[in-house]
Protein backbone atom coordinates (compact mmCIF):
# COMPACT_ATOMS: atom_id res chain seq x y z
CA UNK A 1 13.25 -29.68 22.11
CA UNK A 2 16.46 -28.49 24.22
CA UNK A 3 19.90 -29.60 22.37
CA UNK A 4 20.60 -31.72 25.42
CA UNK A 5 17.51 -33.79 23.97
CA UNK A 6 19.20 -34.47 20.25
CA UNK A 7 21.20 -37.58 19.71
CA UNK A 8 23.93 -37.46 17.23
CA UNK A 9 23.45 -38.40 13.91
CA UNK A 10 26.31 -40.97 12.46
CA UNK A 11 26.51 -41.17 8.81
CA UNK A 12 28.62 -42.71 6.21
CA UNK A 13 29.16 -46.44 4.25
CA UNK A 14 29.08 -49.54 5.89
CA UNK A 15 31.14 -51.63 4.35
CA UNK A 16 30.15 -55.76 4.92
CA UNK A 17 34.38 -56.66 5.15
CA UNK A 18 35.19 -54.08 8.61
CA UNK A 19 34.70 -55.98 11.67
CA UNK A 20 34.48 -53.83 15.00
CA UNK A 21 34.94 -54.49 18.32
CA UNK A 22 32.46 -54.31 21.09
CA UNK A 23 34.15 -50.96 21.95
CA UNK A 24 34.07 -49.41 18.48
CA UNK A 25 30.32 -50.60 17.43
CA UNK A 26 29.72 -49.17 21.17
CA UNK A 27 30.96 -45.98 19.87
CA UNK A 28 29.75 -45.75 16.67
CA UNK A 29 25.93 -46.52 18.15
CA UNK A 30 26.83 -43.86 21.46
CA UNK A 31 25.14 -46.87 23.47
CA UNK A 32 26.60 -49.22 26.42
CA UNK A 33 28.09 -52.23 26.37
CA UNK A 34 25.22 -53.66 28.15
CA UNK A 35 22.76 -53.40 25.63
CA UNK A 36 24.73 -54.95 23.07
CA UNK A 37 25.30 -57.72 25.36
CA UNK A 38 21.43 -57.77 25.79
CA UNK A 39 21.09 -57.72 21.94
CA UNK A 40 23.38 -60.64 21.61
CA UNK A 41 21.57 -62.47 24.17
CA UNK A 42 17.94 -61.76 22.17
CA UNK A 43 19.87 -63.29 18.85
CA UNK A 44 19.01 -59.70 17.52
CA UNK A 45 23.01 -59.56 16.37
CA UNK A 46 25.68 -62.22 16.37
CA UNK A 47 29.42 -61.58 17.46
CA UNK A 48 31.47 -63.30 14.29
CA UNK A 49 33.81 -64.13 16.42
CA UNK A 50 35.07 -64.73 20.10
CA UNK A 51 33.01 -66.80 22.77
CA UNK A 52 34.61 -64.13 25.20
CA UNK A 53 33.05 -60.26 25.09
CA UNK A 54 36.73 -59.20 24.68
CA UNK A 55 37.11 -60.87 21.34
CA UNK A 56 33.75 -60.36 19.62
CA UNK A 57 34.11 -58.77 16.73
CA UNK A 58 30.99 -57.53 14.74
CA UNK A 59 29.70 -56.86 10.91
CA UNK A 60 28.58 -54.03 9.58
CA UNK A 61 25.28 -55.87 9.30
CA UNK A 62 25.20 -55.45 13.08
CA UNK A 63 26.36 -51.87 13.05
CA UNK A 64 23.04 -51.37 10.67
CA UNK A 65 20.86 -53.55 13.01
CA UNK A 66 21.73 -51.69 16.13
CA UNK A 67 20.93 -48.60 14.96
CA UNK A 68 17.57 -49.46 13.72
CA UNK A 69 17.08 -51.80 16.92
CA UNK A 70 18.02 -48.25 18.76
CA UNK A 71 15.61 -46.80 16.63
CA UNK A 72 12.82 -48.91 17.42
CA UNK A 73 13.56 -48.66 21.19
CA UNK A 74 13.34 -45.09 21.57
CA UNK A 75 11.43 -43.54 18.92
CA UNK A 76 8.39 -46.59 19.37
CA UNK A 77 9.14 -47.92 22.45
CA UNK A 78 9.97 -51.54 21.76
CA UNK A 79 10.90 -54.17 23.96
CA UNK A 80 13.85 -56.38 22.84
CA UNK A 81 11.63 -59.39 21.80
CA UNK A 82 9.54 -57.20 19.63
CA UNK A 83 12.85 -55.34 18.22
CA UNK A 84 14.34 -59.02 17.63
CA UNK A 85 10.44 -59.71 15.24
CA UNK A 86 10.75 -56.39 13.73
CA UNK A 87 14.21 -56.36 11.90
CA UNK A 88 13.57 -60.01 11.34
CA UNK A 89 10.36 -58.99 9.38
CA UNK A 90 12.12 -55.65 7.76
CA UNK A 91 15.08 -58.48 6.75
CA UNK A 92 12.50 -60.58 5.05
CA UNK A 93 10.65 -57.69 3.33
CA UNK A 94 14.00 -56.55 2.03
CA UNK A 95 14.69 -60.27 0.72
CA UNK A 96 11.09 -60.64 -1.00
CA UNK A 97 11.05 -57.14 -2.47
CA UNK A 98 15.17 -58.19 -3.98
CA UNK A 99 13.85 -61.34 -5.18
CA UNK A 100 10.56 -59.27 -7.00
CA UNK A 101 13.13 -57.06 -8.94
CA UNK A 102 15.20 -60.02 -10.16
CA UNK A 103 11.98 -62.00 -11.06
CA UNK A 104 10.65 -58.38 -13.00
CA UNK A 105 13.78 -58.06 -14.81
CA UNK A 106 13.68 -61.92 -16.30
């Protein structure tokens, strides 16, 4: 694989408080605006605020979801209905496999 094929690799803590804009969770994804939009459309990630593009502002839930959405899209080749099912399902696997641990530990 030629470097020209690599993607860069973003680490670090999202924290649930930050809000970014579209520009910044843009940035931090190194996608387009345009795909966002189309994410927003599919109900894959919600702005939390703004009916206008220029004032959405977005969690860090959606930082997390866009990344695995991007994932999804290029490592597996899923369309944006199927991405929308998947992190639904992962989201609901997480919640039954928190709620296991609490009901082990009682």
């Amino acid at each position: 694989m030629t470097s020209h094929h690599l993607l860069p690799v973003h680490t670090g803590t999202v924290i649930e408080d930050d809000s970014l804009t579209l520009g910044q969770l843009c940035h931090a994804c190194g996608i387009h605006a345009d795909w966002v939009i189309s994410l927003v459309e599919e109900s894959i990630i919600e702005p939390q605020q703004g009916d206008e593009i220029h004032l959405w502002r977005f969690s860090g839930t959606s930082l997390v979801r866009v990344r695995s959405a991007l994932r999804l899209q290029r490592d597996l080749g899923v369309n944006l209905a199927g991405i929308a099912l998947a992190l639904d399902l992962l989201e609901e696997l997480e919640n039954l496999r928190t709620q296991l641990k609490i009901m082990r530990r009682n």
